[in-house]
Protein backbone atom coordinates (compact mmCIF):
# COMPACT_ATOMS: atom_id res chain seq x y z
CA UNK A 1 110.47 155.86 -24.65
CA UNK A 2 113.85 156.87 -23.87
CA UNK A 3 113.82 159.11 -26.83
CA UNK A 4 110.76 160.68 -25.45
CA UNK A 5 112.55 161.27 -21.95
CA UNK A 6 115.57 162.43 -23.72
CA UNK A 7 113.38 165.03 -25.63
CA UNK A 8 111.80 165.93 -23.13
CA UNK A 9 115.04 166.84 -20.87
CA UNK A 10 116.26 168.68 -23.90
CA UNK A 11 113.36 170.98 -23.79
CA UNK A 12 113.20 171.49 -19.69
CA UNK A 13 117.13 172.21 -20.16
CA UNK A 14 116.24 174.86 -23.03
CA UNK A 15 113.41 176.21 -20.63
CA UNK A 16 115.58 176.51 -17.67
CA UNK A 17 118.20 178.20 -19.94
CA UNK A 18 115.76 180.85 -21.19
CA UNK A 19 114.01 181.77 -17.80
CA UNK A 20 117.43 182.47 -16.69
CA UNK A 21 118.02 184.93 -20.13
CA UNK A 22 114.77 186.06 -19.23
CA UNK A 23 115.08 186.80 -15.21
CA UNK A 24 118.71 188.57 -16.42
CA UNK A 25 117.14 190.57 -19.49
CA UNK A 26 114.34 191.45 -16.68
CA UNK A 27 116.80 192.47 -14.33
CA UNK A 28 118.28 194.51 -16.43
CA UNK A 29 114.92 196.48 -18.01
CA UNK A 30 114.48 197.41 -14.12
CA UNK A 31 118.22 198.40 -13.91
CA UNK A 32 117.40 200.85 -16.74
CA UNK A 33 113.96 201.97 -16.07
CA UNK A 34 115.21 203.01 -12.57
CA UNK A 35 118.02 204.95 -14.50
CA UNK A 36 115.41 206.51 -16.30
CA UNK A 37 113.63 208.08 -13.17
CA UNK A 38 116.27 209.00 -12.19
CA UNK A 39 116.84 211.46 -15.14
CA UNK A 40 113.28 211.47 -15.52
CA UNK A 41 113.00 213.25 -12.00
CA UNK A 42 116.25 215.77 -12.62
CA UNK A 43 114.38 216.56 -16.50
CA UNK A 44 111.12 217.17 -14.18
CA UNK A 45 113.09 219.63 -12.09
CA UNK A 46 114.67 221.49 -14.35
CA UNK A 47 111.36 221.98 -15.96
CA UNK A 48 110.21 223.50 -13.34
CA UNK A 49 113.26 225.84 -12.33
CA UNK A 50 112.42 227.14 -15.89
CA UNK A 51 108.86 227.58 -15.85
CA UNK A 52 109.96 229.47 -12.01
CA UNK A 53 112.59 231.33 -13.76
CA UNK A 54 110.37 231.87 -16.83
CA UNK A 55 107.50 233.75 -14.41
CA UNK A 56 110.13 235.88 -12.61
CA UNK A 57 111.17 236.99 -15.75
CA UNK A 58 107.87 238.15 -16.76
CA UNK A 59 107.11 239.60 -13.36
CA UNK A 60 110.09 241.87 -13.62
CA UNK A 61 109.38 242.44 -17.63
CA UNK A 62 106.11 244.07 -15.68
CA UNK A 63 107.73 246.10 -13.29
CA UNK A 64 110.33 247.37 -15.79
CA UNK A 65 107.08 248.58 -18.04
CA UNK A 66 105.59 250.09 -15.52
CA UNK A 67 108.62 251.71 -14.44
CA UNK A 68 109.40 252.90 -17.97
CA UNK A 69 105.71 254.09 -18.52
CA UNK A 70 105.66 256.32 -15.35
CA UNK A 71 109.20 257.74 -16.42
CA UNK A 72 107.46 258.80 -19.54
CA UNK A 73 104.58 260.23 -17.84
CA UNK A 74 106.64 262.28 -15.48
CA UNK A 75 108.63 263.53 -18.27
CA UNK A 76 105.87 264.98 -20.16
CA UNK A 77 104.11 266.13 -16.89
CA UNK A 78 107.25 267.90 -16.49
CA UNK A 79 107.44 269.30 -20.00
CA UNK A 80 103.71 270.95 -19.56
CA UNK A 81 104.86 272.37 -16.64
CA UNK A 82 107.66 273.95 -17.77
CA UNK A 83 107.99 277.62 -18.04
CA UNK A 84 106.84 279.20 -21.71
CA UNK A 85 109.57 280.29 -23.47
CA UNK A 86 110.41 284.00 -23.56
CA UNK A 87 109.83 286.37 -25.77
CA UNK A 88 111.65 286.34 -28.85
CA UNK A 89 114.04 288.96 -29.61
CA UNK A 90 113.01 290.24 -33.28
């Protein structure tokens, strides 16, 4: 009987010892999965600086096309209009 109670404190002293592994492993998980958010949330923001940086970039990419594709079109307007040349001296 006193073998059995002996036993039997053993294994309630081993249980006590592990919750207490367990509460400080769990207490550390949450000490890490709040350091992930936190770089969780500053990857999330940078992500979307990009993707805002990305579309400004494309927006002017747009302008500068158009801007280079009216620059063409005056040019040649401006070539048809130009004076013929003069009559060559033969």
């Amino acid at each position: 009987m006193l073998k059995d109670l002996v036993a039997f404190g053993r294994q309630l002293f081993a249980l006590a010892r592990k919750s207490q592994e367990h509460e400080a492993d769990i207490k550390e998980l949450r000490e890490d999965l709040k350091d992930v958010r936190v770089k969780f949330d500053e990857l999330a923001f940078e992500v979307k600086q990009l993707a805002l940086e990305l579309r400004h970039q494309r927006a002017e990419a747009e302008k500068d096309r158009e801007i280079l594709m009216l620059r063409l079109e005056n040019a040649l307007l401006k070539h048809d209009r130009a004076l013929p040349p003069g009559p060559s001296e033969s």
